[in-house]
N, C-alpha and C. Protein backbone atom coordinates (compact mmCIF):
# COMPACT_ATOMS: atom_id res chain seq x y z
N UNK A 1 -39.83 -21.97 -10.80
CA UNK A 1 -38.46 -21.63 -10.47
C UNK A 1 -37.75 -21.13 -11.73
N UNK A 2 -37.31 -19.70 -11.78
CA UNK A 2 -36.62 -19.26 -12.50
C UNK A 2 -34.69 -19.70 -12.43
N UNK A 3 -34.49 -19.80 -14.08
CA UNK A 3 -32.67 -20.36 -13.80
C UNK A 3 -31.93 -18.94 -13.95
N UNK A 4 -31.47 -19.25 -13.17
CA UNK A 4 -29.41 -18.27 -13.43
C UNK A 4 -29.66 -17.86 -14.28
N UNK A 5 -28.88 -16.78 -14.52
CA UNK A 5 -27.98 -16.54 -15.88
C UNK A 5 -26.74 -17.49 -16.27
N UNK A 6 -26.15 -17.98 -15.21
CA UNK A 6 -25.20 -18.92 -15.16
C UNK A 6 -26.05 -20.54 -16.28
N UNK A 7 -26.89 -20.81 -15.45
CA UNK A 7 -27.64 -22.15 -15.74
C UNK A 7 -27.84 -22.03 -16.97
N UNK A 8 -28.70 -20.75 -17.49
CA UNK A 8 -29.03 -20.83 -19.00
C UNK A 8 -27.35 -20.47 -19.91
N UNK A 9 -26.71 -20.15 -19.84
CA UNK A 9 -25.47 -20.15 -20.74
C UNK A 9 -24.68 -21.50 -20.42
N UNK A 10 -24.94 -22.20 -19.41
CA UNK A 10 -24.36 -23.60 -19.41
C UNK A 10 -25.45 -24.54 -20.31
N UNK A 11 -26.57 -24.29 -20.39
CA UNK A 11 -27.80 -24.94 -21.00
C UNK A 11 -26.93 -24.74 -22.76
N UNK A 12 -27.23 -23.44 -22.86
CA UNK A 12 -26.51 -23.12 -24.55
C UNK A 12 -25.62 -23.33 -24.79
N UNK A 13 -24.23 -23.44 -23.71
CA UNK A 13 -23.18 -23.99 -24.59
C UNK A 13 -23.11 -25.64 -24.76
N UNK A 14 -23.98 -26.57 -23.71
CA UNK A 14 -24.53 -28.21 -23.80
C UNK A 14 -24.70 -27.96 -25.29
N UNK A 15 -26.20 -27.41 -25.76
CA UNK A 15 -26.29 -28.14 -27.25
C UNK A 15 -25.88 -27.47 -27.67
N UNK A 16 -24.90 -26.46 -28.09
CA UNK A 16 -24.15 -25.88 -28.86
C UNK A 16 -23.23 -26.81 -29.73
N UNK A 17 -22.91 -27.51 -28.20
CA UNK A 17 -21.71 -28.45 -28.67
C UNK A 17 -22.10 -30.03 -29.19
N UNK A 18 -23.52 -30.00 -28.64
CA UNK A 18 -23.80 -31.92 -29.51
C UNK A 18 -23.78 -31.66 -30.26
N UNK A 19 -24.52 -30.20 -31.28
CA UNK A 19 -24.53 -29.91 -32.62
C UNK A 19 -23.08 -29.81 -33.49
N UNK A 20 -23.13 -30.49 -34.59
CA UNK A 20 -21.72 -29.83 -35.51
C UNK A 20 -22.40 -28.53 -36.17
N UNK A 21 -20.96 -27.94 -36.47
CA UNK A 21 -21.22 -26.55 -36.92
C UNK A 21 -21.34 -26.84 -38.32
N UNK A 22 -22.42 -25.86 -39.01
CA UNK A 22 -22.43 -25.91 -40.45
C UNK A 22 -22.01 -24.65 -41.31
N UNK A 23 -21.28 -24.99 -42.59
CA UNK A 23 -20.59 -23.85 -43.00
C UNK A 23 -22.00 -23.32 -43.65
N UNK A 24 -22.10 -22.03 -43.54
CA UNK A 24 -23.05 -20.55 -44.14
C UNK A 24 -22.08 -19.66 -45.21
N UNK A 25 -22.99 -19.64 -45.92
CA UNK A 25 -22.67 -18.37 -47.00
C UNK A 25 -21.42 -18.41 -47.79
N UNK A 26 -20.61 -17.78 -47.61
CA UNK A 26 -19.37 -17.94 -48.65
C UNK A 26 -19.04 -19.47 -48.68
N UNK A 27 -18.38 -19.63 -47.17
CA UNK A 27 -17.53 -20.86 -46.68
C UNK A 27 -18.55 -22.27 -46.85
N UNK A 28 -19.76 -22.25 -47.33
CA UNK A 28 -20.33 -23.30 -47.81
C UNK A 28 -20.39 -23.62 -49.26
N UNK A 29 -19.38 -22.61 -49.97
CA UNK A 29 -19.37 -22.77 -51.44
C UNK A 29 -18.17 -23.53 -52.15
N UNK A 30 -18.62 -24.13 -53.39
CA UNK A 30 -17.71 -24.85 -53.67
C UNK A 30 -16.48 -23.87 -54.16
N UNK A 31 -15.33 -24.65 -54.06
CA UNK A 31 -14.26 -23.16 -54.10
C UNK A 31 -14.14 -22.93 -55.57
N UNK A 32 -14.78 -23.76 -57.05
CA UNK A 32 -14.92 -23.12 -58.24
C UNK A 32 -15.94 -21.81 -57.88
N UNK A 33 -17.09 -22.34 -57.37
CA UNK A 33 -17.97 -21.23 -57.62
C UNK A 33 -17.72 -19.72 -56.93
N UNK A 34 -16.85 -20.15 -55.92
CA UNK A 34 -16.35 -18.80 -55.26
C UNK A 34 -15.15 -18.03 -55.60
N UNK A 35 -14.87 -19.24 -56.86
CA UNK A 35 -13.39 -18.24 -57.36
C UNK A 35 -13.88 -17.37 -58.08
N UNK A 36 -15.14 -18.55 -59.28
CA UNK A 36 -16.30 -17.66 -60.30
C UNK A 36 -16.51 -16.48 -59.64
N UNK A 37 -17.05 -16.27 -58.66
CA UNK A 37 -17.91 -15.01 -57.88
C UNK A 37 -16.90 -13.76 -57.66
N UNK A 38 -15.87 -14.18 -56.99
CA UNK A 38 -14.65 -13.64 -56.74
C UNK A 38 -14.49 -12.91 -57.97
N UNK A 39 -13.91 -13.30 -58.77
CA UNK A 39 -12.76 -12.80 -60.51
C UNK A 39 -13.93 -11.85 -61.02
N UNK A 40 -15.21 -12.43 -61.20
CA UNK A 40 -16.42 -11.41 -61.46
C UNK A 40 -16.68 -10.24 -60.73
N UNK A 41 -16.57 -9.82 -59.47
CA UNK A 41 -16.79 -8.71 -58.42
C UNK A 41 -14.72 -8.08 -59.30
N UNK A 42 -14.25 -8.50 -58.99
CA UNK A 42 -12.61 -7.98 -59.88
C UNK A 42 -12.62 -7.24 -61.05
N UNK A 43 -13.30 -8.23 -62.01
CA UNK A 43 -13.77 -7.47 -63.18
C UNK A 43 -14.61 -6.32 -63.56
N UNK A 44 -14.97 -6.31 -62.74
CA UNK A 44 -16.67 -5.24 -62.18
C UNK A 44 -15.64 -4.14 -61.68
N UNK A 45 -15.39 -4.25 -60.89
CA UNK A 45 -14.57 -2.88 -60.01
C UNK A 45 -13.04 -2.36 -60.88
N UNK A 46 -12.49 -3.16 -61.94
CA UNK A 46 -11.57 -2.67 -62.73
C UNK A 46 -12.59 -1.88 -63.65
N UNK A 47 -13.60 -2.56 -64.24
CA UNK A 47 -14.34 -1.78 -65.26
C UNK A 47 -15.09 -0.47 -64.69
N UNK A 48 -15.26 -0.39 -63.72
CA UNK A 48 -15.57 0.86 -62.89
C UNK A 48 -15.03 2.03 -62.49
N UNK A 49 -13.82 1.54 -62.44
CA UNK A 49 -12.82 2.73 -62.27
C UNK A 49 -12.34 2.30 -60.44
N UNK A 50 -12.46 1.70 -59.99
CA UNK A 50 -12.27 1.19 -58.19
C UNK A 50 -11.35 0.97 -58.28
N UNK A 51 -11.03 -0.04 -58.88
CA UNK A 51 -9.95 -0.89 -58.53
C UNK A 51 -8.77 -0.43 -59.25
N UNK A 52 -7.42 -0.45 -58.70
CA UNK A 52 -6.44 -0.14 -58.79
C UNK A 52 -4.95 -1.22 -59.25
N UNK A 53 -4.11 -1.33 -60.47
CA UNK A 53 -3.37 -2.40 -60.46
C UNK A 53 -1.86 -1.51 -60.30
N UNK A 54 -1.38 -2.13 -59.89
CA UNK A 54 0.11 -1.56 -59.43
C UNK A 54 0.97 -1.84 -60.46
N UNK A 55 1.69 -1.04 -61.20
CA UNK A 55 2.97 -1.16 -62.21
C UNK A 55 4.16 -1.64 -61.63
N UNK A 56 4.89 -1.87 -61.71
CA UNK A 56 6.19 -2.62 -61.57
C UNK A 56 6.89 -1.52 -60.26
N UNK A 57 6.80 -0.23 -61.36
CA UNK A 57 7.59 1.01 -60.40
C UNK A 57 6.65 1.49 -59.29
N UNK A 58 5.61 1.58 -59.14
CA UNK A 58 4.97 2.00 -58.03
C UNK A 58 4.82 0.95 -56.80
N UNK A 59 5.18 -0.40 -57.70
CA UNK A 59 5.32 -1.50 -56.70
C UNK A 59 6.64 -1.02 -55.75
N UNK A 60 7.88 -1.01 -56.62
CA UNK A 60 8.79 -0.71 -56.02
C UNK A 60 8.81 0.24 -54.98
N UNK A 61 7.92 1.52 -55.38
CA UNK A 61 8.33 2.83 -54.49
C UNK A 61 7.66 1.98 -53.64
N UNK A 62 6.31 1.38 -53.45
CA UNK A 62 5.80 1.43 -52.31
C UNK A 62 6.87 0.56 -51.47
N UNK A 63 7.44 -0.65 -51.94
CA UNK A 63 8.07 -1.06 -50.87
C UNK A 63 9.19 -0.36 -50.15
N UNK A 64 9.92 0.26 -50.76
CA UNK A 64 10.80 1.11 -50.36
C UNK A 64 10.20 1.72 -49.78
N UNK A 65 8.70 2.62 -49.78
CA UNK A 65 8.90 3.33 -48.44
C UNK A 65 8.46 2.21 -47.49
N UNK A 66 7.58 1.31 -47.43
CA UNK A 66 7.72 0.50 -46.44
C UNK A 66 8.81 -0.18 -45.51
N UNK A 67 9.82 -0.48 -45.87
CA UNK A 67 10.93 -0.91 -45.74
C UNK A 67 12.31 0.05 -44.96
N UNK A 68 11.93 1.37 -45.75
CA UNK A 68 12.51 3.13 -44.98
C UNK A 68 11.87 3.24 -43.34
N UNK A 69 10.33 2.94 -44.09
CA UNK A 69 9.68 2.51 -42.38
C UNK A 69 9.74 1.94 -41.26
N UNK A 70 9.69 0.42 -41.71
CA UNK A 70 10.50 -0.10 -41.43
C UNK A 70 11.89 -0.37 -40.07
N UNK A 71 12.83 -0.25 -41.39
CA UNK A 71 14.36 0.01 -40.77
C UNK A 71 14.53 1.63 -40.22
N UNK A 72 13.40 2.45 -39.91
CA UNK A 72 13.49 3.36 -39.15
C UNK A 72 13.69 3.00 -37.76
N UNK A 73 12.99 2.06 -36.98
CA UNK A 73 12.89 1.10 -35.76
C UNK A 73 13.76 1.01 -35.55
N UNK A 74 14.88 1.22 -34.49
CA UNK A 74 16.52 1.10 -34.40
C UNK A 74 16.38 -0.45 -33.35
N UNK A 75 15.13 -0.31 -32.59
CA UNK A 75 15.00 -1.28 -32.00
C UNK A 75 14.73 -3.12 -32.22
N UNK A 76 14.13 -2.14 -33.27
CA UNK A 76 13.16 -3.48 -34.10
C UNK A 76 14.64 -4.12 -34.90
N UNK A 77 15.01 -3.24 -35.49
CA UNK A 77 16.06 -3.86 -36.43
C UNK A 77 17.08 -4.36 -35.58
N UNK A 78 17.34 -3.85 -34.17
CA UNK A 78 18.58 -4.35 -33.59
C UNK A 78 17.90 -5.77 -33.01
N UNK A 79 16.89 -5.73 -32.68
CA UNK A 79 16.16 -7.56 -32.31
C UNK A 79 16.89 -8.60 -33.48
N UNK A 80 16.27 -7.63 -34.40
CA UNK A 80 16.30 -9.10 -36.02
C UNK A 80 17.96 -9.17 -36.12
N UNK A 81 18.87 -8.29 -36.09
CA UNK A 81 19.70 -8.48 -36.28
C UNK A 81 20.37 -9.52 -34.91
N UNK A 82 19.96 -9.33 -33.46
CA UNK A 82 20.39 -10.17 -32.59
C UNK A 82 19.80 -11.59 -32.97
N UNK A 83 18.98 -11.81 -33.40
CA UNK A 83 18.24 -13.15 -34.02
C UNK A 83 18.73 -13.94 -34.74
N UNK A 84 19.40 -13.20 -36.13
CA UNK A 84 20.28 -13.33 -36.93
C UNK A 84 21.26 -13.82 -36.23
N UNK A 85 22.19 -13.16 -35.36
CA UNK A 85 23.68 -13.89 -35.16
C UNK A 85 23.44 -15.22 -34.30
N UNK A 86 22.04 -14.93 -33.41
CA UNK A 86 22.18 -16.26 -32.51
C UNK A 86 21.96 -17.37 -33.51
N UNK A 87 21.04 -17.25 -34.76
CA UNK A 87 21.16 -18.42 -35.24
C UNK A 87 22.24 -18.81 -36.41
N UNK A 88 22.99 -17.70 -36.57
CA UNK A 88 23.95 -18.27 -36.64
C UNK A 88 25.14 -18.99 -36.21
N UNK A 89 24.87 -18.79 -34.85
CA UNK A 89 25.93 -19.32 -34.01
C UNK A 89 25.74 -20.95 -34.19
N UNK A 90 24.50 -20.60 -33.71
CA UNK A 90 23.74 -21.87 -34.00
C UNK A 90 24.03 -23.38 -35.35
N UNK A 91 24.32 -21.95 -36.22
CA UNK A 91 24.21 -23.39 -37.40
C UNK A 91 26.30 -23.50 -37.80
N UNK A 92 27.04 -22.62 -37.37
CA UNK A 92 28.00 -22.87 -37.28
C UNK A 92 28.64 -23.89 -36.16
N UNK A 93 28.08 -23.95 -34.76
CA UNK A 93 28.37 -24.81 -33.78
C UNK A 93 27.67 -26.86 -34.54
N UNK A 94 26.71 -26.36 -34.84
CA UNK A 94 26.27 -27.91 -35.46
C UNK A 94 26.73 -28.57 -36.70
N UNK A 95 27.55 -27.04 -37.73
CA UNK A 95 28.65 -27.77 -38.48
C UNK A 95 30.19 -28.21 -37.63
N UNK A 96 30.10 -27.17 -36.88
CA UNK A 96 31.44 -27.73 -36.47
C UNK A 96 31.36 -29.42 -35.74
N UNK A 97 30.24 -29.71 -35.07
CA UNK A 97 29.95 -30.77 -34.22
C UNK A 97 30.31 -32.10 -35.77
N UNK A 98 29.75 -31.66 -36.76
CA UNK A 98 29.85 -32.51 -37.67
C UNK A 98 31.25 -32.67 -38.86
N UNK A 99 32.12 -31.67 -38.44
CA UNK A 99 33.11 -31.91 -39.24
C UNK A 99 34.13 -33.23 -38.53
N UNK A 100 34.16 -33.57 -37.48
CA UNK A 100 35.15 -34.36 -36.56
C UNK A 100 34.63 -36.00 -37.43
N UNK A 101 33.38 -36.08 -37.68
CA UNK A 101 32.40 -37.23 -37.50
C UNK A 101 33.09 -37.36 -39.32
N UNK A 102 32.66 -36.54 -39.97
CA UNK A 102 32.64 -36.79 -41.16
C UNK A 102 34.24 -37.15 -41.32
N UNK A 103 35.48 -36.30 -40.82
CA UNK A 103 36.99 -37.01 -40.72
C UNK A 103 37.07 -38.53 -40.35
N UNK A 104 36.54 -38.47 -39.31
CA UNK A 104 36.49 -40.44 -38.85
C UNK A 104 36.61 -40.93 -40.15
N UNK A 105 34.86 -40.99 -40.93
CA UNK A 105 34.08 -41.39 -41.37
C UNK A 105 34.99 -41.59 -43.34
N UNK A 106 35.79 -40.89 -43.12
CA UNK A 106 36.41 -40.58 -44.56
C UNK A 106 37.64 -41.91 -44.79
N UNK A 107 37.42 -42.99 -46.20
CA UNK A 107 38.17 -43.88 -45.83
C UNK A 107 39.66 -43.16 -46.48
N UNK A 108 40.81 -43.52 -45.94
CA UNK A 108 42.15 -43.50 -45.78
C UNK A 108 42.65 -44.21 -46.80
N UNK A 109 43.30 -43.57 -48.29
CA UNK A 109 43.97 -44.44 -49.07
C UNK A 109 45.42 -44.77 -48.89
């Protein structure tokens, strides 16, 4: 008697799951040795000519155009800005709830 396709993927996910999972390859490394490995592949690709470090000002432009990008979205920006006032409503209604409490609370010379 031949099984399912059903039967055998219920078969594999059974011991899939008595088994614990074991970390492989990177994610089984200690995180010195993978910082080691890491900063070394960095150093390698600066000395190569690959890799690229950003100056202060090119940092800037890039965000600016990101940001031009961005706040191009009339939609997007009108969300964040509705977000904005509700929580501000928000944190003005829960001071006000607390100014009455704190008057009580104030002793009377």
């Amino acid at each position: 008697m031949q099984e399912s396709p059903a039967q055998t993927v219920a078969a594999a996910i059974e011991t899939t799951a008595a088994r614990p999972k074991h970390r492989r390859g990177f994610a089984a490394m200690a995180p010195e040795t993978l910082r080691a490995i890491c900063s070394e592949g960095g150093r390698i690709a600066h000395a190569k000519g690959r890799a690229h470090r950003f100056t202060a000002e090119q940092a800037s432009q890039a965000g600016k155009k990101g940001g031009a990008t961005v706040s191009a979205d009339r939609s997007h920006m009108a969300e964040i800005g509705s977000r904005g006032g509700i929580a501000k409503r928000g944190y003005r209604k829960r001071r006000a709830e607390l100014r009455p409490a704190k008057a009580e609370q104030a002793p009377t010379a």
